[in-house]
N, C-alpha and C. Protein backbone atom coordinates (compact mmCIF):
# COMPACT_ATOMS: atom_id res chain seq x y z
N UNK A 1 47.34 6.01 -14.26
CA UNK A 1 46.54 6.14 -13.06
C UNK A 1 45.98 7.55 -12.99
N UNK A 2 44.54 7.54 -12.81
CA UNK A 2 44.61 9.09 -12.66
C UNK A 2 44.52 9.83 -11.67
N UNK A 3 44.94 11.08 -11.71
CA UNK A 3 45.00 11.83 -10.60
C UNK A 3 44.26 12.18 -9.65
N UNK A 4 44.18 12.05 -8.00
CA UNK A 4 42.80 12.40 -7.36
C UNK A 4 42.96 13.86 -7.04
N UNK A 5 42.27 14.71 -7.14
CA UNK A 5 42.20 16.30 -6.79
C UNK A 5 42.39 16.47 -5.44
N UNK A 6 43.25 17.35 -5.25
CA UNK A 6 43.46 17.75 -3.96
C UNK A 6 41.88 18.54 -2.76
N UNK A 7 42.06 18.76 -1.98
CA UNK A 7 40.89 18.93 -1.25
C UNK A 7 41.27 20.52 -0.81
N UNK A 8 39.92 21.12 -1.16
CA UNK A 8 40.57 23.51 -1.18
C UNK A 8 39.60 23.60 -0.38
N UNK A 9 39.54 24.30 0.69
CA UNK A 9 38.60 24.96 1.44
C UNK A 9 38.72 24.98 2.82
N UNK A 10 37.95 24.97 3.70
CA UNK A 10 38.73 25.00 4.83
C UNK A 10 37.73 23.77 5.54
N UNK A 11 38.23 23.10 6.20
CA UNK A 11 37.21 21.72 6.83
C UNK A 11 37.55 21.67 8.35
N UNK A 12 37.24 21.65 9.73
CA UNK A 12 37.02 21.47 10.70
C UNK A 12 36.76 20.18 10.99
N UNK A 13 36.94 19.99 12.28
CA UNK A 13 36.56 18.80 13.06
C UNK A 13 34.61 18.72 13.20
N UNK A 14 34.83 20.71 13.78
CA UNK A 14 32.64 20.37 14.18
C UNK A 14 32.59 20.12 12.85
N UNK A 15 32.70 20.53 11.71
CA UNK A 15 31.86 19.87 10.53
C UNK A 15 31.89 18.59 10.12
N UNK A 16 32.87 17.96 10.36
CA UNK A 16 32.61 16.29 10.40
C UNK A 16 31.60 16.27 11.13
N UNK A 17 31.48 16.84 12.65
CA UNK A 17 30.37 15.94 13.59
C UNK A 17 29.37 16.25 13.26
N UNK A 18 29.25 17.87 12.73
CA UNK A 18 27.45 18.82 12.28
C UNK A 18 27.21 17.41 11.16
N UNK A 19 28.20 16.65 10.45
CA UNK A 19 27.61 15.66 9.35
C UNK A 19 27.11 14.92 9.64
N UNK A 20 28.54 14.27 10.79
CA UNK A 20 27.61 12.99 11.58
C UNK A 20 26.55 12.72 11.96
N UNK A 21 26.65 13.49 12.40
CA UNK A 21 25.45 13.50 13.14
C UNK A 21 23.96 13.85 13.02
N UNK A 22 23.84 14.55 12.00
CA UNK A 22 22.85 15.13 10.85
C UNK A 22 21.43 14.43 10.95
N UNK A 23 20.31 14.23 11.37
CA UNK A 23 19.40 13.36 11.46
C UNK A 23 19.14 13.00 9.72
N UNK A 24 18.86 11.81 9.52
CA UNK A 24 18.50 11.37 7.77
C UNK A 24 17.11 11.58 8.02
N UNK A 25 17.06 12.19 6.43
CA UNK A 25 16.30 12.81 5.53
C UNK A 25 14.68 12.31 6.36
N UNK A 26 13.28 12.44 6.53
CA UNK A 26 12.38 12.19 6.55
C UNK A 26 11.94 10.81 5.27
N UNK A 27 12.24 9.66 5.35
CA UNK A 27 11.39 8.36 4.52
C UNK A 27 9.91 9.42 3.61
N UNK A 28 10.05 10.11 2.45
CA UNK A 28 9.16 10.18 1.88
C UNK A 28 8.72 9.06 1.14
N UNK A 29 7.11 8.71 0.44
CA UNK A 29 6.93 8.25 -0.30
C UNK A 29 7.15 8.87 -1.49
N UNK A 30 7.87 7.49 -1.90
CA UNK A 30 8.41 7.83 -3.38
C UNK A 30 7.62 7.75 -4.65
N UNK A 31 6.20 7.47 -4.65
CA UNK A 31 5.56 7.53 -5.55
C UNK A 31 4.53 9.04 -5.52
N UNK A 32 4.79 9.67 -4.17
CA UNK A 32 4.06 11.03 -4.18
C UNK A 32 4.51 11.94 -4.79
N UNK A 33 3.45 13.41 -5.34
CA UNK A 33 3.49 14.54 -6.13
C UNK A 33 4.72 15.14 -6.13
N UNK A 34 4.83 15.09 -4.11
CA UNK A 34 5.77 16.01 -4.42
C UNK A 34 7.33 15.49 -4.77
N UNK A 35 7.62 14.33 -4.61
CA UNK A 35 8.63 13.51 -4.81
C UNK A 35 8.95 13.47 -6.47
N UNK A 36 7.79 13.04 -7.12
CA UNK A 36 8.11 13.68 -8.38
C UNK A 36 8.32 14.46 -8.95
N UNK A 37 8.07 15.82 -8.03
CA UNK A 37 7.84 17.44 -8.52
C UNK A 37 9.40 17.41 -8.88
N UNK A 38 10.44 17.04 -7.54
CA UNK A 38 11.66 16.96 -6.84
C UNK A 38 12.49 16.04 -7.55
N UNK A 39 12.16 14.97 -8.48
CA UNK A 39 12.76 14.34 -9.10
C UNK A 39 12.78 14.95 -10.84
N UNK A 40 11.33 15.80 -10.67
CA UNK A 40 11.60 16.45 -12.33
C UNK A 40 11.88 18.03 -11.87
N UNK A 41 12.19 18.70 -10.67
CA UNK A 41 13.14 19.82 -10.69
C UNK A 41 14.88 19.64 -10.87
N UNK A 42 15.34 18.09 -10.32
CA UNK A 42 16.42 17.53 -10.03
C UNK A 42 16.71 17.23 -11.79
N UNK A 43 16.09 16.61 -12.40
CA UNK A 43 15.93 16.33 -13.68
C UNK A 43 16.45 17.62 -14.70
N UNK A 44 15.70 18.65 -14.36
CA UNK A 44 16.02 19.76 -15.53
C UNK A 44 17.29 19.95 -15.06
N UNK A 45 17.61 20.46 -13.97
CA UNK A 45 18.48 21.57 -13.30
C UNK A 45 19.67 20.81 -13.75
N UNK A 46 20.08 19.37 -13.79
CA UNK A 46 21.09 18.53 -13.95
C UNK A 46 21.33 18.20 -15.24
N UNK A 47 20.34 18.36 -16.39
CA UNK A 47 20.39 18.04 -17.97
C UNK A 47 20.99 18.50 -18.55
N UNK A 48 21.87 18.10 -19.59
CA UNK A 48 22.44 18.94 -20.35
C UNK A 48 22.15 19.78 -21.09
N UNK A 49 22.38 21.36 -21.09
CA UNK A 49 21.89 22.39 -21.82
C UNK A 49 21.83 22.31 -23.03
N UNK A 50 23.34 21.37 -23.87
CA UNK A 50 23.18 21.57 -25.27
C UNK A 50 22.64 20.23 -25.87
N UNK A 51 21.78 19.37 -24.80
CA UNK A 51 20.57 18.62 -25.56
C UNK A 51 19.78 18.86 -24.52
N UNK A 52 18.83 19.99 -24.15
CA UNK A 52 17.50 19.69 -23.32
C UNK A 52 16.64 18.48 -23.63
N UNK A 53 16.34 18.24 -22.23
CA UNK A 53 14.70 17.27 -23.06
C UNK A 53 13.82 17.63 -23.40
N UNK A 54 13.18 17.60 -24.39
CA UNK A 54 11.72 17.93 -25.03
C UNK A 54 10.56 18.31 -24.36
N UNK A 55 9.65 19.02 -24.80
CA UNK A 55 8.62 19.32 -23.80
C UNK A 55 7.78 18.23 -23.70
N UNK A 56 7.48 17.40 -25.02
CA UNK A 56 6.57 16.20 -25.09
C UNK A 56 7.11 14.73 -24.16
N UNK A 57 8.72 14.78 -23.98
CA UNK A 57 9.09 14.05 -23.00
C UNK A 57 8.53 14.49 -21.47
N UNK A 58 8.38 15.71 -20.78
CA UNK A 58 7.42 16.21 -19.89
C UNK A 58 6.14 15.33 -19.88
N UNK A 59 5.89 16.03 -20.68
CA UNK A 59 4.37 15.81 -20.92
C UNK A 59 4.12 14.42 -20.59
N UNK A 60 4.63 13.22 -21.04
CA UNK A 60 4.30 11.70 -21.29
C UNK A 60 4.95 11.73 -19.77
N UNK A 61 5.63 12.14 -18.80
CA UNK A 61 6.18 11.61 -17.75
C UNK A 61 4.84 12.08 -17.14
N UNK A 62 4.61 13.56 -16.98
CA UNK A 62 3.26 13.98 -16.22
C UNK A 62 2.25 12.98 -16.53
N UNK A 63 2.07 12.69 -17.76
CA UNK A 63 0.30 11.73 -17.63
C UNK A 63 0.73 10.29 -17.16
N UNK A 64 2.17 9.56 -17.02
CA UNK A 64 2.41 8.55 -16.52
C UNK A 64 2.35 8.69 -15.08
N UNK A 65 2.63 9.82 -14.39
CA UNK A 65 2.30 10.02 -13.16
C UNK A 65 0.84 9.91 -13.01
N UNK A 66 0.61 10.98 -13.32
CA UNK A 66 -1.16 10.62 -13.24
C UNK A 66 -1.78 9.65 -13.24
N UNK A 67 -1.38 8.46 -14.20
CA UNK A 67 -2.13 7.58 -14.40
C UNK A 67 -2.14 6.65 -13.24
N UNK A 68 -0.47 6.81 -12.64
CA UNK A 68 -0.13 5.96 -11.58
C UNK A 68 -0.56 6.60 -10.10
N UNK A 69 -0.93 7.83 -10.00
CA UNK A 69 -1.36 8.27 -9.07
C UNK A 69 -3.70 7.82 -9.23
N UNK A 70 -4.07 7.53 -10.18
CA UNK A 70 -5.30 7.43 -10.21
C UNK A 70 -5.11 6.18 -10.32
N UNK A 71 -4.48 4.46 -10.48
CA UNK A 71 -4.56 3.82 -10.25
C UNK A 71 -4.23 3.64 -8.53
N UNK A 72 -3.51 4.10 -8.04
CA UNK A 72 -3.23 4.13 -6.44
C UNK A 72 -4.79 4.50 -5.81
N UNK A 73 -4.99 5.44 -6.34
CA UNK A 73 -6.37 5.59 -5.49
C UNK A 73 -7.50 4.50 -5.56
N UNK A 74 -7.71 4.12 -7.18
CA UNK A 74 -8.41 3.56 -7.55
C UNK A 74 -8.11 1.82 -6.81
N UNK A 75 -7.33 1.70 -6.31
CA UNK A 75 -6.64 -0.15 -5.28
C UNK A 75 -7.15 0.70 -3.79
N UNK A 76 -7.09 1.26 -3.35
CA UNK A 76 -7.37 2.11 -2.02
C UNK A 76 -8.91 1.88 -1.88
N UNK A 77 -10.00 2.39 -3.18
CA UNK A 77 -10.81 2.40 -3.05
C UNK A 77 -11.51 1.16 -3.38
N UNK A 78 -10.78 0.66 -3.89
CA UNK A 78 -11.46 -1.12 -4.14
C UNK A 78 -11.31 -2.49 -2.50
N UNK A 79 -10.33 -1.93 -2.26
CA UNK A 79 -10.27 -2.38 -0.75
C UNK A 79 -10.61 -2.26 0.51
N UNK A 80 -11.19 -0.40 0.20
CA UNK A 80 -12.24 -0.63 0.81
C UNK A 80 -13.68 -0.38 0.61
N UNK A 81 -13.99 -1.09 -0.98
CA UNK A 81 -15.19 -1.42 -1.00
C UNK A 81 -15.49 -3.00 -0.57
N UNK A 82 -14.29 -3.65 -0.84
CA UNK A 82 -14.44 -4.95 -0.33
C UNK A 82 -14.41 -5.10 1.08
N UNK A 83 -13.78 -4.49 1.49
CA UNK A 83 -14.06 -4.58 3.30
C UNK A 83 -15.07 -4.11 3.55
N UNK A 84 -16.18 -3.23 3.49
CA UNK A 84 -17.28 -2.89 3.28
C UNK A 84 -18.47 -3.89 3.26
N UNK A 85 -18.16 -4.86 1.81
CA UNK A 85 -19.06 -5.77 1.14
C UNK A 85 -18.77 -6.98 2.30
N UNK A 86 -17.54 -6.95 3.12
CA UNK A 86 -17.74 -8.56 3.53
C UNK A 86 -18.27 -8.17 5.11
N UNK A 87 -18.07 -6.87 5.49
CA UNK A 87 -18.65 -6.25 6.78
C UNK A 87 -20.11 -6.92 6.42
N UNK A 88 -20.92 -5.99 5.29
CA UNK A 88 -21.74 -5.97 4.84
C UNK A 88 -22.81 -7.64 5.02
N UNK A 89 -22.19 -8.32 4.02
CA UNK A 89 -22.59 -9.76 3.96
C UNK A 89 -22.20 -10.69 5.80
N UNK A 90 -21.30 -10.42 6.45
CA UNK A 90 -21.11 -11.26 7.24
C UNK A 90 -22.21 -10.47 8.76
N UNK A 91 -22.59 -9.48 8.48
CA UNK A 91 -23.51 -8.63 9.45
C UNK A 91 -25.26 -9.53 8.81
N UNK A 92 -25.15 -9.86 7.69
CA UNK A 92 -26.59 -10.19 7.56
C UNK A 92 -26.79 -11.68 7.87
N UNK A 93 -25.50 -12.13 8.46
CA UNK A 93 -25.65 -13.75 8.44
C UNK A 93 -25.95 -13.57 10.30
N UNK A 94 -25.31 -12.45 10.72
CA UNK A 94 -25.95 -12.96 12.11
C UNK A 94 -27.62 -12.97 12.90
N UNK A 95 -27.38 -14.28 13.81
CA UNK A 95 -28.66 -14.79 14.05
C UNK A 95 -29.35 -15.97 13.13
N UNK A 96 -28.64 -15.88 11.81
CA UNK A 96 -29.02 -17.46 11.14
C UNK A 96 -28.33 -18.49 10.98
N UNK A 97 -28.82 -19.52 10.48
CA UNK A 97 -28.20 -20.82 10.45
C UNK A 97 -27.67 -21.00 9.37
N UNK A 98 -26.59 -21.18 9.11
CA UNK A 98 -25.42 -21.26 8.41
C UNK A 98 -25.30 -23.19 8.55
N UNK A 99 -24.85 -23.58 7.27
CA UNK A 99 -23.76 -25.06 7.01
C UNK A 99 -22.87 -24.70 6.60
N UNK A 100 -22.31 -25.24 6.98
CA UNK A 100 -20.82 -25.23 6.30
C UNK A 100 -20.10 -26.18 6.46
N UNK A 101 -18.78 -26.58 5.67
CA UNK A 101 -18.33 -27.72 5.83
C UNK A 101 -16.99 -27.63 6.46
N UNK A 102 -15.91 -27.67 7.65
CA UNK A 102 -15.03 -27.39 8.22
C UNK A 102 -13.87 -28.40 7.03
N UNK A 103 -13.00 -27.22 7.15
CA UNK A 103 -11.86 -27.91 6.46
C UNK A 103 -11.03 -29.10 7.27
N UNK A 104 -10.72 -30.03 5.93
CA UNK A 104 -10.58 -31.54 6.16
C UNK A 104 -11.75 -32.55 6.79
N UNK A 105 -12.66 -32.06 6.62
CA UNK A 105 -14.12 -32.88 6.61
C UNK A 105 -14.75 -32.74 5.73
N UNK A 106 -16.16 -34.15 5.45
CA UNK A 106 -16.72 -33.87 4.83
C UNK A 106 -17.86 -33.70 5.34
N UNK A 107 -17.95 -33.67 6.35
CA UNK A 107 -19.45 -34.09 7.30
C UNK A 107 -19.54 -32.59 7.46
N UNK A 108 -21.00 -32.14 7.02
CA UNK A 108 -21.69 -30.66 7.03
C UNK A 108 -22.38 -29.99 8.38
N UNK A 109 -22.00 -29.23 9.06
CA UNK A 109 -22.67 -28.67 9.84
C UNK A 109 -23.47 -27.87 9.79
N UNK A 110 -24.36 -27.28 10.71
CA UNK A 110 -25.25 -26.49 11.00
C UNK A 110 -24.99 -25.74 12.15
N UNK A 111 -25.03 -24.36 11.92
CA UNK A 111 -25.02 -23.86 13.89
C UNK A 111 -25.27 -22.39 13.18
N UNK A 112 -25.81 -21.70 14.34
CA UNK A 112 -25.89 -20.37 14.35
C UNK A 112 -24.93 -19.37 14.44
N UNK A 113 -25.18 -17.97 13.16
CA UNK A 113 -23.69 -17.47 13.64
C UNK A 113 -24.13 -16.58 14.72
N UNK A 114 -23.31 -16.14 15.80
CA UNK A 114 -23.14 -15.87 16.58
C UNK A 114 -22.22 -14.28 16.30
N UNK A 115 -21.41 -14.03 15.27
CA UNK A 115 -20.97 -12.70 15.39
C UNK A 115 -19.71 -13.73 14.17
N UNK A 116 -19.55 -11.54 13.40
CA UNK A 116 -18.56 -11.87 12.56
C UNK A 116 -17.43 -11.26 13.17
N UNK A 117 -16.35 -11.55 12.46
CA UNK A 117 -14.56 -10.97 13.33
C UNK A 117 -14.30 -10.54 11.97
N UNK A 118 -13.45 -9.26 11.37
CA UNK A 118 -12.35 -9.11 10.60
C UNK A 118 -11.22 -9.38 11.18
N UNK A 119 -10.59 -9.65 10.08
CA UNK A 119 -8.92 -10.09 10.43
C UNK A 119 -8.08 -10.15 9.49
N UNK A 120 -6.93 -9.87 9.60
CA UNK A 120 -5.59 -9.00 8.59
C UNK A 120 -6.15 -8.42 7.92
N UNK A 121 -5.97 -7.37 9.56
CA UNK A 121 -6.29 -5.51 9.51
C UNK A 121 -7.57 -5.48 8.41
N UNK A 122 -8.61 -6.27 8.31
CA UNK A 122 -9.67 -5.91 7.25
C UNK A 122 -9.78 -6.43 6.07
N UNK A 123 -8.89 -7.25 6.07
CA UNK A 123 -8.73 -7.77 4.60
C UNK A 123 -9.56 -9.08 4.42
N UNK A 124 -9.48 -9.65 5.14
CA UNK A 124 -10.48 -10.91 5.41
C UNK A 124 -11.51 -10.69 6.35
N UNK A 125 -12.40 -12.19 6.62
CA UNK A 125 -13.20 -11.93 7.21
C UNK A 125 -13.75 -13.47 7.69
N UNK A 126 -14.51 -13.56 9.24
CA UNK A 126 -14.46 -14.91 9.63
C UNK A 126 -15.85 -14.88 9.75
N UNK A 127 -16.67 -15.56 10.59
CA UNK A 127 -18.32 -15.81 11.38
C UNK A 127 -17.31 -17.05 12.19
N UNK A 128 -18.38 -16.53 13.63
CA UNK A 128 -17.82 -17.37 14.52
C UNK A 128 -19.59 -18.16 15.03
N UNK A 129 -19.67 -19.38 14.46
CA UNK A 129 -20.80 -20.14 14.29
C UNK A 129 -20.57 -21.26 15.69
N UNK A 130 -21.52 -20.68 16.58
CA UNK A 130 -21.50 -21.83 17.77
C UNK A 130 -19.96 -22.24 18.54
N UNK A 131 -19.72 -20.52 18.33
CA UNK A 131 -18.20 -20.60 19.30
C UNK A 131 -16.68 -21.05 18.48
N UNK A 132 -17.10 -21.43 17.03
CA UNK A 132 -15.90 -22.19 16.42
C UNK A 132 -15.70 -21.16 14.97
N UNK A 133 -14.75 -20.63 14.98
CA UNK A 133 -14.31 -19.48 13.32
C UNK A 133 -14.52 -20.42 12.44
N UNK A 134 -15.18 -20.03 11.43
CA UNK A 134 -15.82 -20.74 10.33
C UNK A 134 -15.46 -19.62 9.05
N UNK A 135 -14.62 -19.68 8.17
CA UNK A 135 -14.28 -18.85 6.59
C UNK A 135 -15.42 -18.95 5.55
N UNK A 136 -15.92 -17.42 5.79
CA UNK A 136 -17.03 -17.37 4.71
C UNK A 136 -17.11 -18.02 3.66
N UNK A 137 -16.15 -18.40 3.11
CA UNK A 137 -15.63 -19.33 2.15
C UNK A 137 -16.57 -20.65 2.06
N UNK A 138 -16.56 -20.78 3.24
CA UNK A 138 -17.21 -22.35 3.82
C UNK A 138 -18.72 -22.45 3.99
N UNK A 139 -18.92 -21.51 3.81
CA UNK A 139 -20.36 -21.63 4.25
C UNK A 139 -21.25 -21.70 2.82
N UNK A 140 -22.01 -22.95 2.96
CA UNK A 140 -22.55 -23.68 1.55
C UNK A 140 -24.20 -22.93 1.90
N UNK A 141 -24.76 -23.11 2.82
CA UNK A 141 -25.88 -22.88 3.19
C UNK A 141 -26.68 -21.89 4.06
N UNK A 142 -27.46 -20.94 3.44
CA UNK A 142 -27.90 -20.35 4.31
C UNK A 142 -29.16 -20.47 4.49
N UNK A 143 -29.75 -20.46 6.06
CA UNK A 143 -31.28 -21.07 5.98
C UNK A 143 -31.92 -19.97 6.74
């Protein structure tokens, strides 16, 4: 069985509670600069001296960051070019006559749109044609 080490120093009651009680850490994102900076200062400082890691191991972690930090931007900016494009397209349908076919029918309507709505937070997008939400999706005809 092995032995547990005895406990040296001097410990108090307030320092249990200064622990307890301690507010936790600020929720950083864990894919940000500086989180990585903090995970490759944590990295050296903890490595073993008599095998460092390589500088070219650096190196390939830095451009994997990068790459993953310019794909992040690059989904940011595609979402909102698409929220943009359906702002865009559902602003030129108002005032015309739209068909479309309502889901679980087959019978085609006609009505004017009347105004577009986004919805989930921007991600989609409706036309509200003669008072009834109609999914751009649906709309076969524009006249």
């Amino acid at each position: 069985m092995a032995d547990i080490p005895s406990v040296t120093g001097q410990f108090s009651a307030q320092d249990f509670l200064a622990s307890a009680t301690k507010k936790p850490a600020k929720n950083d994102d864990i894919f940000s600069s500086a989180s990585f900076l903090r995970l490759l200062g944590s990295q050296m400082k903890n490595q073993n001296p008599l095998e460092p890691m390589k500088d070219t191991e650096f190196v390939a972690q830095m451009a994997q960051f990068s790459q993953l930090e310019q794909i992040t931007s690059l989904t940011s900016n595609m979402k909102a070019l698409n929220m943009s494009s359906q702002i865009s397209q559902g602003a030129a349908l108002i005032g015309r006559e739209v068909t479309y076919v309502p889901e679980g029918s087959i019978t085609p309507v006609t009505g004017r749109v009347d105004k577009m709505v986004l919805e989930n937070g921007g991600t989609s997008s409706a036309l509200i044609v003669n008072g009834v939400r109609v999914g751009i999706n649906l709309v076969s005809e524009v006249h």
